[in-house]
Protein backbone atom coordinates (compact mmCIF):
# COMPACT_ATOMS: atom_id res chain seq x y z
CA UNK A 1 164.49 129.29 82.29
CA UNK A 2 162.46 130.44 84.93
CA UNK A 3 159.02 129.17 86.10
CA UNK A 4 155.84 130.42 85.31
CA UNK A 5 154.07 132.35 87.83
CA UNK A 6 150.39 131.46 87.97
CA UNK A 7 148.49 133.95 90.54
CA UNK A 8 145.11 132.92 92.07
CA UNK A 9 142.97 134.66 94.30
CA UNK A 10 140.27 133.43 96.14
CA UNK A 11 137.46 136.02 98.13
CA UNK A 12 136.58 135.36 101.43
CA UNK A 13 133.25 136.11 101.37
CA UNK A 14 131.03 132.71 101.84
CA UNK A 15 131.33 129.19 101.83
CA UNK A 16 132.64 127.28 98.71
CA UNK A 17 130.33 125.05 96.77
CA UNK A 18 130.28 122.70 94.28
CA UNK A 19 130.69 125.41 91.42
CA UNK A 20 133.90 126.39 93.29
CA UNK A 21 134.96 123.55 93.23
CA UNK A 22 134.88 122.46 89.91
CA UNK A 23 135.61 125.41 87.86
CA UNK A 24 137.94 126.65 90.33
CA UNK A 25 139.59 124.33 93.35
CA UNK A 26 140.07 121.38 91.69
CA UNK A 27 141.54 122.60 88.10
CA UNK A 28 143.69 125.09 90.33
CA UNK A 29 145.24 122.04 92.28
CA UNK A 30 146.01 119.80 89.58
CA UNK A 31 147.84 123.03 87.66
CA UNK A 32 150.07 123.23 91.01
CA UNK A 33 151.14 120.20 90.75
CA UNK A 34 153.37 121.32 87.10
CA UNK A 35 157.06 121.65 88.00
CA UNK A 36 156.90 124.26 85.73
CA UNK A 37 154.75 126.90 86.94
CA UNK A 38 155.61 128.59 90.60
CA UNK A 39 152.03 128.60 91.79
CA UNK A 40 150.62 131.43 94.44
CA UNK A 41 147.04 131.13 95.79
CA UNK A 42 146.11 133.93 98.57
CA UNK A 43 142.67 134.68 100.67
CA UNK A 44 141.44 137.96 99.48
CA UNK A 45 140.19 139.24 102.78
CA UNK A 46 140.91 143.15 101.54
CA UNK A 47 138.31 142.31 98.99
CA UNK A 48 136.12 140.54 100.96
CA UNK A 49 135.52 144.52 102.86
CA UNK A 50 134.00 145.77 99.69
CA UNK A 51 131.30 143.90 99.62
CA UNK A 52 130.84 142.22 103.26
CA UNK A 53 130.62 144.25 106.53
CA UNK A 54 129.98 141.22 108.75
CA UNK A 55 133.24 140.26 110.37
CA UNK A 56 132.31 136.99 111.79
CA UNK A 57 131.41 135.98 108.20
CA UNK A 58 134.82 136.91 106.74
CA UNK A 59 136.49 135.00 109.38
CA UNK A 60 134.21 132.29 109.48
CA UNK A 61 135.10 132.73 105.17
CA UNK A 62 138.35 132.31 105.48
CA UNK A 63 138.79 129.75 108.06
CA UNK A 64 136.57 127.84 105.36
CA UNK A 65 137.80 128.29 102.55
CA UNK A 66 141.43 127.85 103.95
CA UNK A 67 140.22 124.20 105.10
CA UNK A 68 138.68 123.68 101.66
CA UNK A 69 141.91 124.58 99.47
CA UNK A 70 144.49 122.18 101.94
CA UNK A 71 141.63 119.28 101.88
CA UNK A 72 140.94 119.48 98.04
CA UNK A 73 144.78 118.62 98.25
CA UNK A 74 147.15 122.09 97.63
CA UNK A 75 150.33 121.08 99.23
CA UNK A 76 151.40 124.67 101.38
CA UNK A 77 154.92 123.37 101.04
CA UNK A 78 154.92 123.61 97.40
CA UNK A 79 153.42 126.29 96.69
CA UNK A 80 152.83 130.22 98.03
CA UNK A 81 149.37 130.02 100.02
CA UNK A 82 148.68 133.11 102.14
CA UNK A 83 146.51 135.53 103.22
CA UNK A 84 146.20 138.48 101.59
CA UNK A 85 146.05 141.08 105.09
CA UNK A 86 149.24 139.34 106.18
CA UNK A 87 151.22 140.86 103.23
CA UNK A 88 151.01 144.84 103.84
CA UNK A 89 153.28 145.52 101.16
CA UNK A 90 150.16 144.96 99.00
CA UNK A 91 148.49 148.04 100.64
CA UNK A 92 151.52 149.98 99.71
CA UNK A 93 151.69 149.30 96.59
CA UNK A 94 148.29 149.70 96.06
CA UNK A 95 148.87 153.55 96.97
CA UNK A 96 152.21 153.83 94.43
CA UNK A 97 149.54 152.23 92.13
CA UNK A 98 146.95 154.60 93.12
CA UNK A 99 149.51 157.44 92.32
CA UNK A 100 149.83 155.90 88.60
CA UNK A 101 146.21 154.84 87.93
CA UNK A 102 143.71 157.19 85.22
CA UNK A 103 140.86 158.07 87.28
CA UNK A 104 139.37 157.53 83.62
CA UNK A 105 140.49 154.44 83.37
CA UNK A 106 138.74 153.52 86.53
CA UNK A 107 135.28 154.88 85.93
CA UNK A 108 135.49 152.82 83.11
CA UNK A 109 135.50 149.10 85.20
CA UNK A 110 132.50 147.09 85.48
CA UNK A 111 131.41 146.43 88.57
CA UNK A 112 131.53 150.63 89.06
CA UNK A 113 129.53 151.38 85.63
CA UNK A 114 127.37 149.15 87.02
CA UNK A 115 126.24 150.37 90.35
CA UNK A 116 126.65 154.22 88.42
CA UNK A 117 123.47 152.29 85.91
CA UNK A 118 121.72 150.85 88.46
CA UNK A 119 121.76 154.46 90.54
CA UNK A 120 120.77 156.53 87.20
CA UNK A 121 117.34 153.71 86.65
CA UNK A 122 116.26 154.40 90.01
CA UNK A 123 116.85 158.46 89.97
CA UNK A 124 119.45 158.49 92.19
CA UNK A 125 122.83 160.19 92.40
CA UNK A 126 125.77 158.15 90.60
CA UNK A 127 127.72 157.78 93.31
CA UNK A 128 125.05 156.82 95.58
CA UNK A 129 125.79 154.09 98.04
CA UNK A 130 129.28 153.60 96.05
CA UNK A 131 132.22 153.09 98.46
CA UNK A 132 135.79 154.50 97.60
CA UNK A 133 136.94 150.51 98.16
CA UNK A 134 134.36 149.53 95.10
CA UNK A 135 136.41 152.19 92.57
CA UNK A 136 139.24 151.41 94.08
CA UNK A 137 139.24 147.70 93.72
CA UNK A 138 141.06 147.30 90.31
CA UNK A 139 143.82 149.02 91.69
CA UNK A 140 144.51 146.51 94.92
CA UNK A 141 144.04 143.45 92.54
CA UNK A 142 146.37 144.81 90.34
CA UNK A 143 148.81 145.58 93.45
CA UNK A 144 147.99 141.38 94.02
CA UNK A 145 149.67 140.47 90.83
CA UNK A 146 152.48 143.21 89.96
CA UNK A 147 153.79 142.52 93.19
CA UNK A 148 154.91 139.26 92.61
CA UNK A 149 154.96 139.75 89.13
CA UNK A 150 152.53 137.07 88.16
CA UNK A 151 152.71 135.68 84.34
CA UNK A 152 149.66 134.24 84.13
CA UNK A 153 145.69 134.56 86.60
CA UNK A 154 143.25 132.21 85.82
CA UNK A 155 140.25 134.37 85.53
CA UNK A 156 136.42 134.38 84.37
CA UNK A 157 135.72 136.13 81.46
CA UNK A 158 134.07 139.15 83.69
CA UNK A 159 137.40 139.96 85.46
CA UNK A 160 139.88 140.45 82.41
CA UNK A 161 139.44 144.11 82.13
CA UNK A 162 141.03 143.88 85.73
CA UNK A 163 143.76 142.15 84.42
CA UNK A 164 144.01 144.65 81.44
CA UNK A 165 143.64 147.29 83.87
CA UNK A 166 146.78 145.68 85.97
CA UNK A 167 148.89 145.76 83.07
CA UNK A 168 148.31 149.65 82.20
CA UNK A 169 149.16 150.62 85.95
CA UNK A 170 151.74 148.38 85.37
CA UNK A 171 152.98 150.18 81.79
CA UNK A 172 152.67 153.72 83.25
CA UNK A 173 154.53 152.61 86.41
CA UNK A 174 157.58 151.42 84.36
CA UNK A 175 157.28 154.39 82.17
CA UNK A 176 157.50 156.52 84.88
CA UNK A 177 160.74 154.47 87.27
CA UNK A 178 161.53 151.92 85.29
CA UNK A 179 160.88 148.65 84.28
CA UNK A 180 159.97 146.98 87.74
CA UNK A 181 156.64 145.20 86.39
CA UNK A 182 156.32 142.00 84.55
CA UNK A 183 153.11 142.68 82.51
CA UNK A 184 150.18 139.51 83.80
CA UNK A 185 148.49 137.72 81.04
CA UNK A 186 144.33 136.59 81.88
CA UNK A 187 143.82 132.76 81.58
CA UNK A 188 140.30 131.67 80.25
CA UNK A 189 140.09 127.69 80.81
CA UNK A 190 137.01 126.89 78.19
CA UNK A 191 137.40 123.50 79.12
CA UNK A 192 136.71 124.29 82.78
CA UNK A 193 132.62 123.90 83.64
CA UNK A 194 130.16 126.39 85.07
CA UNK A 195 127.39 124.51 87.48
CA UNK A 196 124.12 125.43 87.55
CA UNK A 197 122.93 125.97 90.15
CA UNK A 198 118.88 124.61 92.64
CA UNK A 199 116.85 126.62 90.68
CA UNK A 200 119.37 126.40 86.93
CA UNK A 201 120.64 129.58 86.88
CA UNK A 202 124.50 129.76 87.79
CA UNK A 203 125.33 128.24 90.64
CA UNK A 204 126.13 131.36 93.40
CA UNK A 205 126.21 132.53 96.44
CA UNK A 206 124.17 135.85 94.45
CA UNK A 207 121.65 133.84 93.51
CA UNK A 208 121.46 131.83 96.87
CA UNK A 209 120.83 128.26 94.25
CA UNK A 210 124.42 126.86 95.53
CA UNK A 211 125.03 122.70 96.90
CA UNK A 212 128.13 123.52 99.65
CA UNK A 213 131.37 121.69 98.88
CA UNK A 214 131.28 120.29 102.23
CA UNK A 215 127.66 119.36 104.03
CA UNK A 216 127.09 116.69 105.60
CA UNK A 217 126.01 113.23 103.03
CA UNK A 218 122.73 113.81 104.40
CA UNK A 219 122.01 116.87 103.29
CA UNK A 220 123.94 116.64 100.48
CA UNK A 221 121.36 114.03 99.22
CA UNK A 222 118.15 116.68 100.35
CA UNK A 223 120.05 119.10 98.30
CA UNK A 224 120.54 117.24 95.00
CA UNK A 225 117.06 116.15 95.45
CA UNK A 226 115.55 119.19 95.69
CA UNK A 227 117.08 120.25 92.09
CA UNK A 228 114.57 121.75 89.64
CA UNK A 229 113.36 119.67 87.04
CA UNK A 230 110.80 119.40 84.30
CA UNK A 231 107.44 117.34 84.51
CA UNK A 232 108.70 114.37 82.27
CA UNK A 233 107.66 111.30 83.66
CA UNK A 234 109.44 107.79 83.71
CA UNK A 235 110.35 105.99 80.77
CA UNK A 236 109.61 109.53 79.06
CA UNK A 237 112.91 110.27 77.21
CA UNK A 238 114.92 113.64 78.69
CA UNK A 239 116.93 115.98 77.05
CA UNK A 240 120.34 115.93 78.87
CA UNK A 241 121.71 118.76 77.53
CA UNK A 242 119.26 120.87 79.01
CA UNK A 243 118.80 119.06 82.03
CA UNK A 244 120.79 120.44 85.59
CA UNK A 245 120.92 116.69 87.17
CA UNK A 246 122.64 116.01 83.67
CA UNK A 247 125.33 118.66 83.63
CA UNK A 248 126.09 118.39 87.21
CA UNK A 249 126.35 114.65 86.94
CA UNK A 250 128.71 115.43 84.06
CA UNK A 251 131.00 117.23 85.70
CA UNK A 252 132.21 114.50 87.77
CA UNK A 253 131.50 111.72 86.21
CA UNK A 254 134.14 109.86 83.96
CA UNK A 255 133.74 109.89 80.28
CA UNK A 256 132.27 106.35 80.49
CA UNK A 257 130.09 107.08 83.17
CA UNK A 258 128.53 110.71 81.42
CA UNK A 259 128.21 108.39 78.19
CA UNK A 260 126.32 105.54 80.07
CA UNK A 261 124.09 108.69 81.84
CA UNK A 262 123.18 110.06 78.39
CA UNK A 263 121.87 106.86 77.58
CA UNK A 264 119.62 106.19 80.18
CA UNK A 265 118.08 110.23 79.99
CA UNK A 266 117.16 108.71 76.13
CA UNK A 267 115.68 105.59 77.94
CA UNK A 268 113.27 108.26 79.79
CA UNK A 269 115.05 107.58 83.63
CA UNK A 270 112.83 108.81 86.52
CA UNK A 271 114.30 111.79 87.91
CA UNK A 272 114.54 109.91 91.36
CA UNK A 273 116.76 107.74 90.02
CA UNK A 274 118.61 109.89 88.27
CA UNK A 275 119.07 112.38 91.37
CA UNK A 276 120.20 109.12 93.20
CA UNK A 277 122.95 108.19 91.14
CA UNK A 278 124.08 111.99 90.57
CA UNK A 279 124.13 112.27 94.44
CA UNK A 280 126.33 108.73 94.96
CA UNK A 281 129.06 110.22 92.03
CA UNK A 282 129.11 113.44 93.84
CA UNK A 283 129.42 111.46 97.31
CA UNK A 284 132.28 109.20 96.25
CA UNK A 285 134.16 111.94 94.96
CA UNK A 286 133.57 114.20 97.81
CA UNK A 287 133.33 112.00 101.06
CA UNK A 288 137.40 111.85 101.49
CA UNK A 289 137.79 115.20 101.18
CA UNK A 290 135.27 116.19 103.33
CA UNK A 291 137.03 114.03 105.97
CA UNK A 292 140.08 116.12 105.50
CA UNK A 293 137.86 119.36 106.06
CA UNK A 294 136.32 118.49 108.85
CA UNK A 295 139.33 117.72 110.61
CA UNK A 296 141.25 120.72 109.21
CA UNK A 297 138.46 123.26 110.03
CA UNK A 298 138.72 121.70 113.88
CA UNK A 299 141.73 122.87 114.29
CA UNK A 300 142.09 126.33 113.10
CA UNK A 301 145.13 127.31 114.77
CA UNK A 302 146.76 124.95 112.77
CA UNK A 303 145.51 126.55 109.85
CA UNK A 304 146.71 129.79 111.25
CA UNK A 305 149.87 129.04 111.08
CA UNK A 306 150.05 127.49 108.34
CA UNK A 307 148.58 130.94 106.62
CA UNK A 308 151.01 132.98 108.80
CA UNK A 309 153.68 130.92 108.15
CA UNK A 310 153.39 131.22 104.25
CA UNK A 311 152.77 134.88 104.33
CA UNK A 312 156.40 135.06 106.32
CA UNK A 313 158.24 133.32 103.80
CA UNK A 314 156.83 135.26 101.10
CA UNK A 315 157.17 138.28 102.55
CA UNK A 316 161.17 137.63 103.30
CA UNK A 317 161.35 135.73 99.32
CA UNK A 318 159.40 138.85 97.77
CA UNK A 319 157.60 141.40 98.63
CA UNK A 320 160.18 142.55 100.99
CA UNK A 321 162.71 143.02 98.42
CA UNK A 322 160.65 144.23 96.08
CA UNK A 323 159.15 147.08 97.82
CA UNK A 324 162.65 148.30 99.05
CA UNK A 325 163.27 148.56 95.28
CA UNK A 326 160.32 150.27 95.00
CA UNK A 327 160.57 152.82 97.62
CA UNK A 328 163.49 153.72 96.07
CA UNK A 329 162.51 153.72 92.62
CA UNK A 330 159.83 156.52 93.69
CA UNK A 331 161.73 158.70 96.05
CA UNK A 332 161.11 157.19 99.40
CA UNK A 333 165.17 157.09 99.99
CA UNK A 334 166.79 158.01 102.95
CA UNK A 335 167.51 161.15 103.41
CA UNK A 336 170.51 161.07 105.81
CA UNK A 337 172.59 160.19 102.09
CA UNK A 338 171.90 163.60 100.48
CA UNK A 339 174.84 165.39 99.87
CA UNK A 340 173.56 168.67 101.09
CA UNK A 341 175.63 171.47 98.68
CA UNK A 342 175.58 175.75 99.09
CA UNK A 343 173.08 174.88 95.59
CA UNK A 344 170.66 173.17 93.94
CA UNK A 345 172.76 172.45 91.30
CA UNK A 346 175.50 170.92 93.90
CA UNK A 347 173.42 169.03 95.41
CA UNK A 348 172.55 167.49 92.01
CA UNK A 349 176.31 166.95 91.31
CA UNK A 350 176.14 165.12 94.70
CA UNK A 351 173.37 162.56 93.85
CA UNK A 352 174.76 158.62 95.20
CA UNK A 353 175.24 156.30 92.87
CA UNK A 354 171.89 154.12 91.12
CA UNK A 355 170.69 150.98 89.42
CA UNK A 356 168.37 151.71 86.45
CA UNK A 357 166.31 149.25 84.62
CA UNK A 358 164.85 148.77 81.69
CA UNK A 359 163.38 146.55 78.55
CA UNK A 360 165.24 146.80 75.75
CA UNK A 361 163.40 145.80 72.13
CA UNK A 362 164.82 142.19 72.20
CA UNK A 363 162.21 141.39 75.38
CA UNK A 364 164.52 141.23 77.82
CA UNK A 365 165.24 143.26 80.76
CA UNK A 366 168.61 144.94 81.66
CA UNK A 367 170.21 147.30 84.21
CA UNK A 368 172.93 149.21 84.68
CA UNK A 369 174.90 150.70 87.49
CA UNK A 370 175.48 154.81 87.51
CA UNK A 371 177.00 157.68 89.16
CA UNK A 372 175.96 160.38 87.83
CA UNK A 373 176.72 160.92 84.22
CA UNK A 374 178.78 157.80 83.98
CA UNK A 375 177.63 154.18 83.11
CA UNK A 376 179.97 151.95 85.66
CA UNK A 377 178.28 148.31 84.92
CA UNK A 378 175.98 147.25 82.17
CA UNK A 379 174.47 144.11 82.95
CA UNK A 380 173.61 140.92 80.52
CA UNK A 381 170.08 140.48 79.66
CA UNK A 382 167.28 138.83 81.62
CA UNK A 383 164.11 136.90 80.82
CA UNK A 384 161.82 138.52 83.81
CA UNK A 385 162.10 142.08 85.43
CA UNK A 386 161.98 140.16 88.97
CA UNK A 387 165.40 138.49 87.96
CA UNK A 388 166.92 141.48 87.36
CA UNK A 389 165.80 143.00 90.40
CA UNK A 390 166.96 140.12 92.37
CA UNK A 391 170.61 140.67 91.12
CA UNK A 392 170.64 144.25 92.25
CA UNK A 393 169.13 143.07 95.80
CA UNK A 394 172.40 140.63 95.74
CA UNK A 395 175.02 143.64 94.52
CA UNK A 396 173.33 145.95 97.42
CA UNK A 397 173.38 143.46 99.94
CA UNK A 398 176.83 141.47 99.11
CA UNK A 399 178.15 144.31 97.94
CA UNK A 400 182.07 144.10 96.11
CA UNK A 401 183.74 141.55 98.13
CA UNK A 402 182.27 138.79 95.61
CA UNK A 403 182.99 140.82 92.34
CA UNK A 404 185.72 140.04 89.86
CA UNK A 405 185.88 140.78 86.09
CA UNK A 406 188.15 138.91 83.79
CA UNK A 407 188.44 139.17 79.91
CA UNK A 408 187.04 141.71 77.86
CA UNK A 409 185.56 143.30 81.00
CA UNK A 410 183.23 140.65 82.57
CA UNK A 411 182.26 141.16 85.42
CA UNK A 412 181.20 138.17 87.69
CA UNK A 413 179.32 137.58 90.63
CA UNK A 414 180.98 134.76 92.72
CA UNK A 415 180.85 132.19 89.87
CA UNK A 416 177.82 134.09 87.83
CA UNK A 417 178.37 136.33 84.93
CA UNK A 418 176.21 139.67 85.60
CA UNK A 419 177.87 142.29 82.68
CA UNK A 420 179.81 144.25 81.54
CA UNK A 421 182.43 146.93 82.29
CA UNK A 422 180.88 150.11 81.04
CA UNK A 423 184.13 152.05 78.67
CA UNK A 424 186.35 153.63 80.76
CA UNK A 425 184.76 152.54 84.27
CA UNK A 426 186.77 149.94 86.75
CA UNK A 427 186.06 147.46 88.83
CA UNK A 428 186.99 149.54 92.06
CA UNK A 429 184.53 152.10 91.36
CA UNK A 430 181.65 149.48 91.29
CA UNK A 431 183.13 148.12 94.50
CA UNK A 432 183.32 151.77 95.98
CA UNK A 433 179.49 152.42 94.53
CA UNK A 434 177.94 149.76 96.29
CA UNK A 435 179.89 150.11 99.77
CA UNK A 436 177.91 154.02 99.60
CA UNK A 437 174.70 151.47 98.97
CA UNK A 438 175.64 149.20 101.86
CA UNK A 439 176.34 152.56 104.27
CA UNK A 440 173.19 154.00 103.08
CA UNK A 441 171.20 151.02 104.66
CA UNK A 442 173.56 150.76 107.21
């Protein structure tokens, strides 16, 4: 059985902080870490342009938050870690995306309804100050996660309409070529904690109330001092579920340690103290890491390459492959294989050979090899549309010297069962099909 494929993106747009950390970073490490899941983490520069026009604060962004990911402990060997501008089949499928998407559909998403509502209070136009990247940017996250064909993105609960919206681009796309798309599914982690923030609100870079991941222990301690609190005084019992040192304390602290906490907020704690001993759990945890960052983020060639060097292998694994498939699948063939006939009807006639996809009801995904009217190969059934598209990649590329069929028709890959004989077809037409494949790329 395949893995699952677990898709996180990460905007380089500031400098991660304790919130990112713990409802994001560290949850997202430990989940890598499952032999079961195929995990992919990338640096959403492309999105960082929507909102961000100050390019020494994207790089300075990414060079950060690169650091931050390898010293919280994400092993680049084990899992896909790249940036997202070092992938450009992204940006192309963003435009076959673009091609499928329901302009309705779009003026529907949040974040544009929003600035639309904020334009109308004010009097202005709806569009005003509303950038085509803003619309646009369901459409390249979706491109983010139906190019690999991601099962599963861990989101908050504000982005799953853009992982609704990723499967209908998705749908229609299929609809339209083929089934090329796994369809994503959003992840909600109730368990995982939202900080608040200086001042109690949220902790976020909107709000400009964030503790970053990575200052120095000194101010690190002026920070966490400088937490709002209320006017109790000591030995005055404290509510700690209301309480920001509580809740940030808690979301480090072991269950021991958060139980012992809740006991002295009863006993009325001075909020010195209490900001002391929040700061020294927050230290311990932190102070390793922050020795990894620092020497990471000193050497940012190294994490350069590291990027680049992930992006390469992805590229060659994935979304190399499956953009040829895609190309094709759309009509970006080339056009030196057109039989050119005295008609449009002959040059119909003359059409090469193709793979089609497709679901069938039981959930699985199939294909099956054509020349024109006839069926030549019907494949066996496959859990993922990726796996099927693999396969074909193999036929194209190895073409018939590995094939062989034995009983009742099946037909065999090296050692690997694939399908079927379709009635009436032979193995030597298959073989002759994909030799006009391997002359087409040729």
């Amino acid at each position: 059985m395949s893995p699952t494929r677990v898709l996180t993106g990460i905007t380089t747009s500031g400098t991660p902080h304790l919130g990112n950390y713990v409802g994001a970073i560290r949850p997202a490490v430990a989940a890598s870490r499952d032999p079961n899941v195929e995990s992919f983490y990338f640096l959403a520069d492309y999105h960082a342009l929507i909102k961000v026009q100050d390019p020494a604060r994207v790089q300075r962004s990414t060079l950060e938050i690169a650091a931050t990911w390898l010293a919280c402990g994400l092993e680049p060997d084990k899992v896909w870690f790249y940036r997202q501008s070092d992938v450009p089949e992204v940006q192309e499928l963003t435009w076959f995306l673009t091609c499928v998407a329901g302009k309705g559909l779009l003026n529907r998403a949040h974040a544009y309804k929003a600035a639309v509502d904020k334009n109308r209070e004010v009097g202005e136009d709806d569009d005003a100050g509303v950038s085509a990247g803003l619309f646009m940017y369901p459409v390249l996250m979706a491109a983010d996660i139906l190019l690999f064909n991601a099962n599963r993105v861990p989101v908050g609960r504000d982005q799953i309409q853009h992982i609704e919206m990723a499967r209908d681009f998705g749908q229609r796309f299929n609809h339209l070529y083929g089934e090329h798309f796994a369809l994503p599914e959003a992840v909600i982690d109730e368990n995982v904690a939202t900080l608040p923030g200086l001042d109690g609100r949220k902790m976020s870079k909107s709000y400009d109330n964030t503790i970053p991941l990575f200052v120095p222990r000194e101010t690190l301690k002026k920070l966490i001092y400088s937490i709002v609190t209320d006017s109790r005084a000591p030995g005055e019992a404290k509510d700690a579920e209301t309480s920001n040192v509580f809740q940030l304390y808690q979301a480090f602290a072991t269950n021991e340690e958060t139980a012992a906490m809740r006991q002295a907020f009863a006993d009325g704690i001075a909020w010195g103290e209490a900001k002391q001993a929040l700061f020294e759990r927050i230290d311990r945890e932190v102070a390793p890491l922050r020795e990894r960052y620092d020497a990471l983020i000193s050497r940012p060639a190294e994490l350069e390459s590291i990027l680049r060097d992930g992006a390469r292998r992805l590229r060659e694994r994935y979304a190399q492959p499956t953009l040829a498939t895609l190309r094709a699948a759309v009509g970006l063939r080339d056009l030196s294989q057109v039989q050119v006939g005295a008609s449009r009807k002959a040059a119909k006639t003359s059409a090469l050979p193709a793979f089609k996809q497709y679901r069938e009801g039981d959930g699985r995904f199939y294909f099956k090899l054509v020349d024109g009217d006839r069926v030549l190969l019907q494949s066996i059934g496959h859990d993922s549309a990726r796996t099927a598209g693999q396969l074909i990649a193999r036929l194209k590329q190895e073409g018939g010297a590995s094939l062989h069929h034995a009983a009742a028709g099946a037909v065999h890959l090296g050692d690997e069962l694939i399908g079927h004989l379709h009635e009436g077809a032979e193995l030597a037409e298959i073989v002759e099909a994909l030799a006009q494949f391997a002359a087409q790329d040729a």
